[in-house]
N, C-alpha and C. Protein backbone atom coordinates (compact mmCIF):
# COMPACT_ATOMS: atom_id res chain seq x y z
N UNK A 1 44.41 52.89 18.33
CA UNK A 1 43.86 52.23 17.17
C UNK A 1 43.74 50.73 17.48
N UNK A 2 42.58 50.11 17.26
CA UNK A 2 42.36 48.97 17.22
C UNK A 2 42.35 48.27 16.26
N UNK A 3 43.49 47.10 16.27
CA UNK A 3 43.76 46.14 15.74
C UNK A 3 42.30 45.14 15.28
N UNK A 4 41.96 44.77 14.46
CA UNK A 4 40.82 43.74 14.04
C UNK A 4 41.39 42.62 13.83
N UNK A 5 40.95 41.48 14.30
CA UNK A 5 41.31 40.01 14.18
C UNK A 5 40.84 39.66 12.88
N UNK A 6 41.95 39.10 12.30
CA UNK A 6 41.00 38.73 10.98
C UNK A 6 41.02 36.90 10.52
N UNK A 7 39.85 36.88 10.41
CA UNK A 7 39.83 35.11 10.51
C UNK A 7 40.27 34.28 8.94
N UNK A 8 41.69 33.77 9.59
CA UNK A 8 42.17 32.99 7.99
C UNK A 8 41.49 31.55 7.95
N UNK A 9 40.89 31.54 7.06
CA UNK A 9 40.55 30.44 6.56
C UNK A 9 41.14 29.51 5.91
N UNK A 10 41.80 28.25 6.27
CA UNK A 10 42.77 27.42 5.55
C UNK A 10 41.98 26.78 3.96
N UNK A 11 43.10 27.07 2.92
CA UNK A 11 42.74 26.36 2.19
C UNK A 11 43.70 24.99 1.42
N UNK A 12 43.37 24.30 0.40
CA UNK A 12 43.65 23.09 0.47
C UNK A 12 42.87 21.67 1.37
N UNK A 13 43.02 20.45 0.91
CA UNK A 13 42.58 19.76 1.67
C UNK A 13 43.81 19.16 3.11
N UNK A 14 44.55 19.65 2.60
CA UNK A 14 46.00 19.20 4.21
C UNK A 14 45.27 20.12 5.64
N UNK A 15 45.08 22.10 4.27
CA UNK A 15 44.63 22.61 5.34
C UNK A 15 43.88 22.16 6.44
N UNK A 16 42.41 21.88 5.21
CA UNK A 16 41.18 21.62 6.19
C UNK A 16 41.50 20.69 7.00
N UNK A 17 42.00 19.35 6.55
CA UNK A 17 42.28 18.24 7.44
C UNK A 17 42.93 18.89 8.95
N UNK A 18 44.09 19.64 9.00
CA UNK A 18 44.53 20.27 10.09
C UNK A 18 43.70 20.77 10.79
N UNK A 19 42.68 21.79 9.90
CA UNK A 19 41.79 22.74 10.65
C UNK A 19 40.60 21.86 11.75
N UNK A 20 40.39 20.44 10.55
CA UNK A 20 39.28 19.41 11.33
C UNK A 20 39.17 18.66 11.97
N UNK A 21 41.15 18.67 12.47
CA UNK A 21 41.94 18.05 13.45
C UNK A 21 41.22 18.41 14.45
N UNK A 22 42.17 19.43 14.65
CA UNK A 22 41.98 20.12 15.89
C UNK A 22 41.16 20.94 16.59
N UNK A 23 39.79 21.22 15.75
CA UNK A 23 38.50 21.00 16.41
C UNK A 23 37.95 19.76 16.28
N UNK A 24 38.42 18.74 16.42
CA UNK A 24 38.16 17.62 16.87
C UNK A 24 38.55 17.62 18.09
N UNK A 25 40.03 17.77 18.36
CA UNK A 25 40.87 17.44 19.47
C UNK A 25 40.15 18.54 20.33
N UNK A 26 40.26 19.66 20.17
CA UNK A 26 39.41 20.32 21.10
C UNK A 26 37.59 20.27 21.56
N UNK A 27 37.11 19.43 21.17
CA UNK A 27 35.64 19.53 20.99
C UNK A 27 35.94 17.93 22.06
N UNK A 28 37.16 17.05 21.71
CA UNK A 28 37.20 16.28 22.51
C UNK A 28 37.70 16.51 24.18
N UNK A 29 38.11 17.55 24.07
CA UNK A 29 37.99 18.30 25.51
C UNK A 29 36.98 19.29 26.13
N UNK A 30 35.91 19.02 25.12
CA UNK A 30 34.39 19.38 25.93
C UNK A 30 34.33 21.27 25.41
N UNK A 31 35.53 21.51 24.45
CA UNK A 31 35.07 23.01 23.72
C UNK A 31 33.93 22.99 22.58
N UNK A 32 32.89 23.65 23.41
CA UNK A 32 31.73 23.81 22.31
C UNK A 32 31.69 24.71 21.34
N UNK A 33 32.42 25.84 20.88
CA UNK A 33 33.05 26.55 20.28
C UNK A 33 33.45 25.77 19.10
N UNK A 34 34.74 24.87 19.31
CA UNK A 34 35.27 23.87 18.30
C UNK A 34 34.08 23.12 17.78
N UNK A 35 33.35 22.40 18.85
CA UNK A 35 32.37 21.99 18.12
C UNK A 35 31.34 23.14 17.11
N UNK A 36 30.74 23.51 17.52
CA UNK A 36 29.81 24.35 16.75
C UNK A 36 30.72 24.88 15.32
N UNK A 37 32.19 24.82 15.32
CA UNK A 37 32.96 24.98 14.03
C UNK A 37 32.83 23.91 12.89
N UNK A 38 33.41 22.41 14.06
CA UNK A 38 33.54 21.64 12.96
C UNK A 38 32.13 20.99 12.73
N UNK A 39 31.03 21.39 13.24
CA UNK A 39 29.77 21.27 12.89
C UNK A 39 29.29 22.17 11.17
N UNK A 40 29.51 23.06 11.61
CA UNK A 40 29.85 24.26 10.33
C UNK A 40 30.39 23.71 9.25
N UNK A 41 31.74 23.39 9.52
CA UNK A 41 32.57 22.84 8.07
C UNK A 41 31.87 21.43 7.88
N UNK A 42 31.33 20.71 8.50
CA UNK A 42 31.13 19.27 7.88
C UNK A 42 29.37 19.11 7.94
N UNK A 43 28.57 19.75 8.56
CA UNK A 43 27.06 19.22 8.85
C UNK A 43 26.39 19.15 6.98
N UNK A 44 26.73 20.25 6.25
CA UNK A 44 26.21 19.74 5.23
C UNK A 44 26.96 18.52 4.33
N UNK A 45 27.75 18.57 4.32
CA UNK A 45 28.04 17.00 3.48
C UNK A 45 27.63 15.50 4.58
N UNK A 46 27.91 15.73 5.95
CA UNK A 46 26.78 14.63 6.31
C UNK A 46 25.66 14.41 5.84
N UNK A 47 25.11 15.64 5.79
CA UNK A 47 23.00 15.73 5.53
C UNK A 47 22.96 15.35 4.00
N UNK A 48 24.08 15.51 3.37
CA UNK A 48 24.00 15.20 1.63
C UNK A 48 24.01 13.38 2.11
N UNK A 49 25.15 12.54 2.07
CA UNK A 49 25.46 11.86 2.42
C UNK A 49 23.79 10.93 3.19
N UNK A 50 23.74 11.41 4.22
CA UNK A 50 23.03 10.74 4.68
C UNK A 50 21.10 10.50 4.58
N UNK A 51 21.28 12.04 3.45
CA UNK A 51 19.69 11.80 2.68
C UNK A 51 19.43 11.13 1.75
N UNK A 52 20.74 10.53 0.70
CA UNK A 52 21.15 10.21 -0.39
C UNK A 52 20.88 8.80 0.51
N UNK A 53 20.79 8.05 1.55
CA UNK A 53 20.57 6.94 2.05
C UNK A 53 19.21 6.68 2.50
N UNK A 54 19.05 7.41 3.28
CA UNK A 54 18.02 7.26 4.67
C UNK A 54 16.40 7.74 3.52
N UNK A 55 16.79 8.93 2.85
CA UNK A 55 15.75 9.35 1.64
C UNK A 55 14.84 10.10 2.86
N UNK A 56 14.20 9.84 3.17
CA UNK A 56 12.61 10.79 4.31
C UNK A 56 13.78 11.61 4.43
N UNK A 57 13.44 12.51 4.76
CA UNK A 57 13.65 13.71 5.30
C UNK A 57 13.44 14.05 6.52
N UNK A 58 12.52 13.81 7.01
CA UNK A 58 12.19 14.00 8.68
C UNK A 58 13.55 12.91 9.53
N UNK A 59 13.59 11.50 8.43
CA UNK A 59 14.49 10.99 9.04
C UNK A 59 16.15 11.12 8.79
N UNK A 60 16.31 11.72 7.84
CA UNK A 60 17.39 12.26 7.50
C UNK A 60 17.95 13.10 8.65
N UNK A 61 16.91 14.16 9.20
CA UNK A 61 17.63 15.14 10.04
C UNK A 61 17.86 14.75 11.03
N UNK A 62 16.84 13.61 11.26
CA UNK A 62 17.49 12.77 12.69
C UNK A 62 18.63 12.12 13.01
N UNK A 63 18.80 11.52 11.98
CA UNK A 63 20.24 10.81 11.56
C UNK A 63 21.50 11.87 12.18
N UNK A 64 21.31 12.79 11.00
CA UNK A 64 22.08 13.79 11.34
C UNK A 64 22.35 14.23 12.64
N UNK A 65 21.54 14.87 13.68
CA UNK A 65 21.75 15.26 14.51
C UNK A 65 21.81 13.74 15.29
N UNK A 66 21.79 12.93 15.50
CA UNK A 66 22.67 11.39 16.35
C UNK A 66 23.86 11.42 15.36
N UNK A 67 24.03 12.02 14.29
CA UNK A 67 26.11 11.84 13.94
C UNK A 67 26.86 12.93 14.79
N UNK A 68 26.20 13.78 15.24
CA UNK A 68 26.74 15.04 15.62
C UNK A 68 26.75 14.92 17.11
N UNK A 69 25.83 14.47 17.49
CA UNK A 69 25.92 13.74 19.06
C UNK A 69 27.33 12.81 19.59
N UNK A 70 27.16 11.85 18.43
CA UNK A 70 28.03 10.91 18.68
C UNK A 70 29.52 11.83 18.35
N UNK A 71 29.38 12.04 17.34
CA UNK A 71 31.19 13.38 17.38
C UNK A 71 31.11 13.60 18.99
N UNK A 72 30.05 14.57 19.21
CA UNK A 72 30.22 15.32 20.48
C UNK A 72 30.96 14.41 21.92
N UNK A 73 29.98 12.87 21.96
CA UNK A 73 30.36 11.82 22.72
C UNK A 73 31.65 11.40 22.08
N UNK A 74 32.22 10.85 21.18
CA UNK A 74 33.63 10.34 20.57
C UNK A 74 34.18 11.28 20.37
N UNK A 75 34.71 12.11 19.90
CA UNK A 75 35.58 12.92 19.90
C UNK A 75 37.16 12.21 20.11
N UNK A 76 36.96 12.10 21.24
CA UNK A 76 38.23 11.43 21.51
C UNK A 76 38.97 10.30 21.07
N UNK A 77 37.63 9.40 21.15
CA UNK A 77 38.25 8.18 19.88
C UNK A 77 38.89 8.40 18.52
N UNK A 78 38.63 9.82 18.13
CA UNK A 78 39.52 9.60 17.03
C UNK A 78 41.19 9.71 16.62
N UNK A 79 41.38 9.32 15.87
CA UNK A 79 42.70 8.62 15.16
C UNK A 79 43.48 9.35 14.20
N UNK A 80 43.72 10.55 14.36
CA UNK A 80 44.51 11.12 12.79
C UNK A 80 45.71 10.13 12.50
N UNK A 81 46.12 9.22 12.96
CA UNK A 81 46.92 8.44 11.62
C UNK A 81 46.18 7.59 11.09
N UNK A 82 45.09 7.05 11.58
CA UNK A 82 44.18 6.49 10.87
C UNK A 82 43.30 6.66 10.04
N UNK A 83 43.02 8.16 9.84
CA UNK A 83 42.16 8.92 8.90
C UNK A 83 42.03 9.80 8.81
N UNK A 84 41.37 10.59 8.05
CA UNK A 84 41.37 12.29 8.00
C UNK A 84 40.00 11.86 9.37
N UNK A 85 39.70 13.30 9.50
CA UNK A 85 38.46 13.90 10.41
C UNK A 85 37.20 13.25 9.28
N UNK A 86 37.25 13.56 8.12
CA UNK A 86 35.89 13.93 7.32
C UNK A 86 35.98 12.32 7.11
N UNK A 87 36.44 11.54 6.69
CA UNK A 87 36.62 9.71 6.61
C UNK A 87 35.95 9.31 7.82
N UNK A 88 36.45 9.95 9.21
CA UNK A 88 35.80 9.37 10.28
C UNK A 88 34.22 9.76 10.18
N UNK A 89 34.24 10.95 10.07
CA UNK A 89 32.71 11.50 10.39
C UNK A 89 31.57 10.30 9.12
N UNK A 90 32.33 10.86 8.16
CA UNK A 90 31.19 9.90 7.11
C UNK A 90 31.15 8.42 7.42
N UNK A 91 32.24 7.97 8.32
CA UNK A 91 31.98 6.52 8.26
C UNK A 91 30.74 6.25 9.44
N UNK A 92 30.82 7.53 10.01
CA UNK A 92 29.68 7.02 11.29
C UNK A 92 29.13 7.58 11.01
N UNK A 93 28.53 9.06 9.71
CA UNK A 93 27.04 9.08 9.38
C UNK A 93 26.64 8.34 8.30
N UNK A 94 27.56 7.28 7.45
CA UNK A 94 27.33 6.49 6.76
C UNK A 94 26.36 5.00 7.57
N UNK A 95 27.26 4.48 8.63
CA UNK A 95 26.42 3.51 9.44
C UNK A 95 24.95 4.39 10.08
N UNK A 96 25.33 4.98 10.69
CA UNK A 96 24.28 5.37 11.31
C UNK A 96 22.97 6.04 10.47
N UNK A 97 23.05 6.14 9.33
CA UNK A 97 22.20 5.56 8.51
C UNK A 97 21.64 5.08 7.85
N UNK A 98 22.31 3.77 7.61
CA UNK A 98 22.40 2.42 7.15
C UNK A 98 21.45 1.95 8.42
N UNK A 99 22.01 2.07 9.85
CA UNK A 99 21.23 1.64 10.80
C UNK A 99 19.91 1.78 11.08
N UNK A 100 19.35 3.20 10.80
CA UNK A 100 18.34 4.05 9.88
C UNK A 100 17.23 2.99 9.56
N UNK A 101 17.62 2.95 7.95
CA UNK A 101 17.00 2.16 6.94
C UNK A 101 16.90 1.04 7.66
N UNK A 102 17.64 0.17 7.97
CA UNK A 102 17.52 -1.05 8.92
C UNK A 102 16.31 -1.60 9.59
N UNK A 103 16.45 -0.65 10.98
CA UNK A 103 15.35 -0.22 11.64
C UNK A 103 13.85 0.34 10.81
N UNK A 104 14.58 1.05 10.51
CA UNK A 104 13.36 1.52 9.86
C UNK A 104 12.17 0.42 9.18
N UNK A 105 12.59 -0.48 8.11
CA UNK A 105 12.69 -1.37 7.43
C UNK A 105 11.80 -2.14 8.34
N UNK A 106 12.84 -2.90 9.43
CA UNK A 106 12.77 -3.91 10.54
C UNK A 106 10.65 -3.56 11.24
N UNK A 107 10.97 -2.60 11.61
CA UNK A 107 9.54 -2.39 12.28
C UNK A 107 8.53 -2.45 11.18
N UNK A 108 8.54 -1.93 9.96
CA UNK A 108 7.64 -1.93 9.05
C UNK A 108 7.63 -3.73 8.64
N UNK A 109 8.66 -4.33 8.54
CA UNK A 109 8.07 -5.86 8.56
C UNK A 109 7.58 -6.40 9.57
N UNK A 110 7.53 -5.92 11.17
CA UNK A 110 6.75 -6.29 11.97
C UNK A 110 5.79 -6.06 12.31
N UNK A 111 5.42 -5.09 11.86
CA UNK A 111 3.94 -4.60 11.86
C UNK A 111 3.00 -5.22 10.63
N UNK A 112 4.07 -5.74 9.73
CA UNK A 112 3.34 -6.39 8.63
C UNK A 112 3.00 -7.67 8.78
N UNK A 113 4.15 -8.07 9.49
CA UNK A 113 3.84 -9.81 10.23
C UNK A 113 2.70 -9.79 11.18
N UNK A 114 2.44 -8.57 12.11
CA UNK A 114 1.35 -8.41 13.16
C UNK A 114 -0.05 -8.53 12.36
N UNK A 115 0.22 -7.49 11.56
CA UNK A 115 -1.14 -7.49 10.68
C UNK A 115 -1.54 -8.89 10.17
N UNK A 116 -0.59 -9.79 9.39
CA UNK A 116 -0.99 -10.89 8.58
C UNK A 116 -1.54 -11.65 9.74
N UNK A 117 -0.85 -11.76 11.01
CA UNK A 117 -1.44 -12.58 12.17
C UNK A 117 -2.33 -12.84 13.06
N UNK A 118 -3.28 -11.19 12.49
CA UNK A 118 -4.54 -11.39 13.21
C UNK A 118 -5.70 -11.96 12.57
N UNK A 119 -6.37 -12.26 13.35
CA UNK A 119 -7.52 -13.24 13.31
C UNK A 119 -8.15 -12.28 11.77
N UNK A 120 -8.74 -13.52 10.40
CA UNK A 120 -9.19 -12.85 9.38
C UNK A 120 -10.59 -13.02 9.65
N UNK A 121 -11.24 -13.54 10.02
CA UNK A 121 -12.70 -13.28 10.33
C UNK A 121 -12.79 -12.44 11.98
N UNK A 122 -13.48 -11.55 12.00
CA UNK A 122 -13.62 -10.83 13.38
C UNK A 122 -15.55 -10.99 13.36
N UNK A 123 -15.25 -11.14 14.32
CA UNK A 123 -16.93 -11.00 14.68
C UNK A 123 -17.38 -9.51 15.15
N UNK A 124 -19.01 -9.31 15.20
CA UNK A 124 -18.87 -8.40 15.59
C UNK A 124 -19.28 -7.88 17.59
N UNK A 125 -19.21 -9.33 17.78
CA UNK A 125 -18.94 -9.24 19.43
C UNK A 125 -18.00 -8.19 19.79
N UNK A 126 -16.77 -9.09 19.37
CA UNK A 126 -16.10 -8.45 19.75
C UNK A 126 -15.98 -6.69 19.75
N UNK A 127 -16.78 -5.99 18.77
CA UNK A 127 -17.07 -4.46 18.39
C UNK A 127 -17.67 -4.13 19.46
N UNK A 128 -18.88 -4.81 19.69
CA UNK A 128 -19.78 -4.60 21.30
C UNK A 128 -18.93 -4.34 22.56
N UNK A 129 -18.54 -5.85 22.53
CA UNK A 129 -17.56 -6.14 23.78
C UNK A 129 -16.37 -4.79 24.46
N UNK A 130 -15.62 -4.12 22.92
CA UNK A 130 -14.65 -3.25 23.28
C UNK A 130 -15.75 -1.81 23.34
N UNK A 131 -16.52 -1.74 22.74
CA UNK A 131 -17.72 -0.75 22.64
C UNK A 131 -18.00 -0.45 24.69
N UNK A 132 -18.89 -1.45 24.66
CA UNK A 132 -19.64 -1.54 26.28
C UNK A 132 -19.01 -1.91 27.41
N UNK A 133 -18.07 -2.44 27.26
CA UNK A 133 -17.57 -2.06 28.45
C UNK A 133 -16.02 -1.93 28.29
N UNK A 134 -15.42 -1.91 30.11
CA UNK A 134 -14.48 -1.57 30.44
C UNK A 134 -13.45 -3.22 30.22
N UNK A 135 -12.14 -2.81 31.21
CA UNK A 135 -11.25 -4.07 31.26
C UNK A 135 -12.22 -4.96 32.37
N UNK A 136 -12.17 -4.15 33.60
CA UNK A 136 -13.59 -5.48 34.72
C UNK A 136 -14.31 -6.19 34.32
N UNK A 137 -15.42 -5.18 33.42
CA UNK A 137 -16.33 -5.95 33.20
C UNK A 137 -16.07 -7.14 31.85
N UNK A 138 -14.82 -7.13 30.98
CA UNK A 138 -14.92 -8.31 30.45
C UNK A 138 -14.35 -9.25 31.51
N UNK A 139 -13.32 -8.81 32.56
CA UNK A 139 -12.65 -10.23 33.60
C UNK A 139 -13.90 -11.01 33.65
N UNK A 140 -15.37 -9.78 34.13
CA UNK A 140 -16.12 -10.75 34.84
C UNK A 140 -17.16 -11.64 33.54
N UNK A 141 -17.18 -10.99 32.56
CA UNK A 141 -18.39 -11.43 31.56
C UNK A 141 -17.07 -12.51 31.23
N UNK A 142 -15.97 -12.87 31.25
CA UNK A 142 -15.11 -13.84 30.24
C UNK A 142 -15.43 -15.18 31.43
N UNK A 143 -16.18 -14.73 32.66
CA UNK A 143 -15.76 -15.78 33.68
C UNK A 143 -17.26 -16.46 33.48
N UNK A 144 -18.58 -16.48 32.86
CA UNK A 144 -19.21 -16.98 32.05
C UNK A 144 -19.22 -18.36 31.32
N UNK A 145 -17.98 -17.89 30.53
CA UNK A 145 -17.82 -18.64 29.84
C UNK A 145 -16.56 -20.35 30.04
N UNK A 146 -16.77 -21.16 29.64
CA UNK A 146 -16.23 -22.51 29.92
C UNK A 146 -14.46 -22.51 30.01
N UNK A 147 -14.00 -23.20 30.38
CA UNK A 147 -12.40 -22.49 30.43
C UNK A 147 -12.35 -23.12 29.08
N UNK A 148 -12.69 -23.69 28.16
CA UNK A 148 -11.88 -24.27 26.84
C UNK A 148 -12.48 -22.86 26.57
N UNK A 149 -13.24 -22.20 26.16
CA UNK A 149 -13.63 -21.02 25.42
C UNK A 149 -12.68 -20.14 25.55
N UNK A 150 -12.90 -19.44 27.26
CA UNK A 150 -12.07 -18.44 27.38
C UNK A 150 -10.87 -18.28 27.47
N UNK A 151 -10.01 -19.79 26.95
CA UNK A 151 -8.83 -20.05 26.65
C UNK A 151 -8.80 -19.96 25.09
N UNK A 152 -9.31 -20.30 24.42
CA UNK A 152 -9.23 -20.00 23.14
C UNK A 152 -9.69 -18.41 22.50
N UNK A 153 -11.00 -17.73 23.23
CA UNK A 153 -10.93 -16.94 23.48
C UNK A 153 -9.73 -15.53 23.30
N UNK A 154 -9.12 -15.63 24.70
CA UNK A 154 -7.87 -14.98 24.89
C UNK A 154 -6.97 -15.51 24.07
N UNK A 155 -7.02 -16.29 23.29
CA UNK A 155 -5.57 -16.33 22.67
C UNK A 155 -5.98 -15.91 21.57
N UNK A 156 -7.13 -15.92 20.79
CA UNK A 156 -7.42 -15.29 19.66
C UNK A 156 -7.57 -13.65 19.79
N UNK A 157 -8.15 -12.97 20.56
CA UNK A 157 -8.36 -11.73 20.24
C UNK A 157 -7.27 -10.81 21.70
N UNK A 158 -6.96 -11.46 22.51
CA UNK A 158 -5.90 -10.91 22.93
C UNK A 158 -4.69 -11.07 22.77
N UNK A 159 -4.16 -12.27 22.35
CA UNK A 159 -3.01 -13.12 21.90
C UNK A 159 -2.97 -12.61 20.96
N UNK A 160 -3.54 -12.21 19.92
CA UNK A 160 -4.02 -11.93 18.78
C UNK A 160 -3.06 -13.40 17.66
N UNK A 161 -3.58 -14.35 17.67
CA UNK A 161 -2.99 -15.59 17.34
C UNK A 161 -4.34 -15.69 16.52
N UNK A 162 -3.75 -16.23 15.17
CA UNK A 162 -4.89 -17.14 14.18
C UNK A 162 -5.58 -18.46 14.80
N UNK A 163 -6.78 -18.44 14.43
CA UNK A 163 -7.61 -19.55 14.74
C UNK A 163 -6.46 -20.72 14.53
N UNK A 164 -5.49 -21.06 13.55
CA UNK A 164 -5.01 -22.14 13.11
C UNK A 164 -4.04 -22.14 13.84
N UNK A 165 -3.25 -20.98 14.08
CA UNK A 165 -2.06 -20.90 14.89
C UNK A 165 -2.52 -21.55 16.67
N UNK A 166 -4.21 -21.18 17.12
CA UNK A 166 -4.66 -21.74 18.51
C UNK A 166 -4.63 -23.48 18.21
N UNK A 167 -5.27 -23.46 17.34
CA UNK A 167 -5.72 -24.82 17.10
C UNK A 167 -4.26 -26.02 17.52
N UNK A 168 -3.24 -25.50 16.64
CA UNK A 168 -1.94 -25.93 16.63
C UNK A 168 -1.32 -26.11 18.40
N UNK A 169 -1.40 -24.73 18.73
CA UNK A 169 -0.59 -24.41 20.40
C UNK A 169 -1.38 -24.99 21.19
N UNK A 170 -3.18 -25.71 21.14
CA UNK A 170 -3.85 -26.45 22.04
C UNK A 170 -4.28 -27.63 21.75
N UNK A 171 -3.18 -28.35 20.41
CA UNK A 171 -3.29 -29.67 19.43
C UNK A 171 -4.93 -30.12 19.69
N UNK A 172 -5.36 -29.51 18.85
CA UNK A 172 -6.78 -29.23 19.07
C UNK A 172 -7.53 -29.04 17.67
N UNK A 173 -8.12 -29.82 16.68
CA UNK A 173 -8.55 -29.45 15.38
C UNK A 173 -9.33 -28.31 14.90
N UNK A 174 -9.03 -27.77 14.02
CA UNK A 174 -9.50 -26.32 13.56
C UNK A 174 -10.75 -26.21 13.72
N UNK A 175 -11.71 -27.23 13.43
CA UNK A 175 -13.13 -26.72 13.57
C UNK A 175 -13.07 -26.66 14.81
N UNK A 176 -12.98 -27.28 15.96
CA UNK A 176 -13.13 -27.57 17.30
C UNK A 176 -12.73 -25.91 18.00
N UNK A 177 -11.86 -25.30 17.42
CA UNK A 177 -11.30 -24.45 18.39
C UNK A 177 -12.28 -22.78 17.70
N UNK A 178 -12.76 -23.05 16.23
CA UNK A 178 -13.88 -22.08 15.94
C UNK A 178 -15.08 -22.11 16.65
N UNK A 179 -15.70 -23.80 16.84
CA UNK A 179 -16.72 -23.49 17.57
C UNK A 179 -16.64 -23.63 18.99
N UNK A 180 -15.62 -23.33 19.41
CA UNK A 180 -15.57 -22.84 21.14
C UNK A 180 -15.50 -21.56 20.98
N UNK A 181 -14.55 -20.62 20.10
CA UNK A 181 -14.92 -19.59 20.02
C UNK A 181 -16.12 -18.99 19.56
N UNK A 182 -16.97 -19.32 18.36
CA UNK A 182 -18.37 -18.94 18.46
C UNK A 182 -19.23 -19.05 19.29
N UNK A 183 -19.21 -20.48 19.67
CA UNK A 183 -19.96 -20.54 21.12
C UNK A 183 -19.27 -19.35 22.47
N UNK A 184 -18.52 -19.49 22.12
CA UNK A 184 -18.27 -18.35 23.73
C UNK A 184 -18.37 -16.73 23.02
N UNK A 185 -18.67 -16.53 21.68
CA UNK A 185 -18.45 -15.33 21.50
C UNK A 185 -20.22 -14.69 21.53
N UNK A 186 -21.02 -16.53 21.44
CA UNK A 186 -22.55 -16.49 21.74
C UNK A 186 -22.74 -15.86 22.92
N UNK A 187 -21.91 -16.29 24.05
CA UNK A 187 -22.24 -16.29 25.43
C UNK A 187 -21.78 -15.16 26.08
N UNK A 188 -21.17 -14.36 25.39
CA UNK A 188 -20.70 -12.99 26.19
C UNK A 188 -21.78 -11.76 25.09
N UNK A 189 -22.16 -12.33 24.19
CA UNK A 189 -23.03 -11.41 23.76
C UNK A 189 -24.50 -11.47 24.81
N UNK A 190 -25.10 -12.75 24.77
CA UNK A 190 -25.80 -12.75 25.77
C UNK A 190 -26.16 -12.09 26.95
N UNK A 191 -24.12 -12.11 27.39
CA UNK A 191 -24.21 -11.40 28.96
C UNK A 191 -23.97 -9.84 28.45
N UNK A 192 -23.72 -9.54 27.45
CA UNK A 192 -23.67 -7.86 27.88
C UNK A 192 -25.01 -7.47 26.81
N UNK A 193 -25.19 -7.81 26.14
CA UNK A 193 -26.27 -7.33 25.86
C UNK A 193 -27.92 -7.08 26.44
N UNK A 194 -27.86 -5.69 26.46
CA UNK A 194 -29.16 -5.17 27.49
C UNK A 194 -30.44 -5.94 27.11
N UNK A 195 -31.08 -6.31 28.07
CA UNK A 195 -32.25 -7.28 28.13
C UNK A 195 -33.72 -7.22 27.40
């Protein structure tokens, strides 16, 4: 007759704490077993926790799975006189998606600063220019043009720097540095446009 193992489940919170010990301690000796447990007992109150922050959803789960990474990598760092298991875990899926939002945040104001910084009048050379040809043929059509142009030029539509912001970096007055760029934006239309 065969005996059946039967799996006790601790209850209380001393229990769990014990139970989330020591698949800690073991998950910190590289048992994936322990892990995939205390993944079990704790992955949904991270994902509560850390949607209740982060909000997206796509980025929520990401979060999540970098808290579960990092368990996997720390493990060992942790401290039971310093805290339960579940204190540690939330404090690093708490940052780590705080870090989240952050980032997250961070790039969406730089892309907003990028945007405000490009040139507000565009010509429509430039539509041609990226239209007809390649990277060569502007080296050679930009070599045309006067070096004050194709210095102001490049700093406006490749620099992607405001007319006012060039004007400033080549102490050079605002009208002065529009009509080098119109004039040179004359002179490369000239050269690529078919005869």
């Amino acid at each position: 007759m065969k005996l059946l193992e039967e799996r006790i489940v601790p209850s209380g919170p001393e229990a769990a704490r014990g139970l989330l010990t020591g698949l800690l301690l073991r998950t910190a000796q590289g048992d994936h077993q322990a892990f995939s447990e205390f993944y079990r007992h704790t992955s949904g109150q991270v994902a509560g926790l850390v949607r209740r922050v982060v909000i997206d959803r796509e980025l929520s789960e990401e979060v999540v799975q970098e808290v579960f990474i990092v368990v996997w990598q720390d493990a060992a760092k942790y401290q039971a006189p310093v805290g339960s298991p579940m204190a540690w875990l939330m404090t690093i899926a708490h940052r780590r998606a705080v870090d989240k939002v952050r980032s997250t945040q961070s790039s969406r104001n730089r892309d907003d600063r990028w945007a405000s910084t490009a040139p507000s009048a565009y010509d429509g050379v430039l539509d041609t220019v990226a239209d007809k040809m390649d990277a060569r043929t502007l080296i050679t059509s930009l070599a045309c043009l006067s070096t004050l142009q194709r210095e102001s030029i490049v700093l406006a539509y490749f620099g992607s720097l405001t007319y006012r912001e060039i004007a400033v970096m080549l102490s050079v007055p605002l009208p002065t540095i529009k009509s080098r760029i119109r004039g040179g934006l004359q002179k490369l239309r000239m050269q690529l446009e078919p005869a």
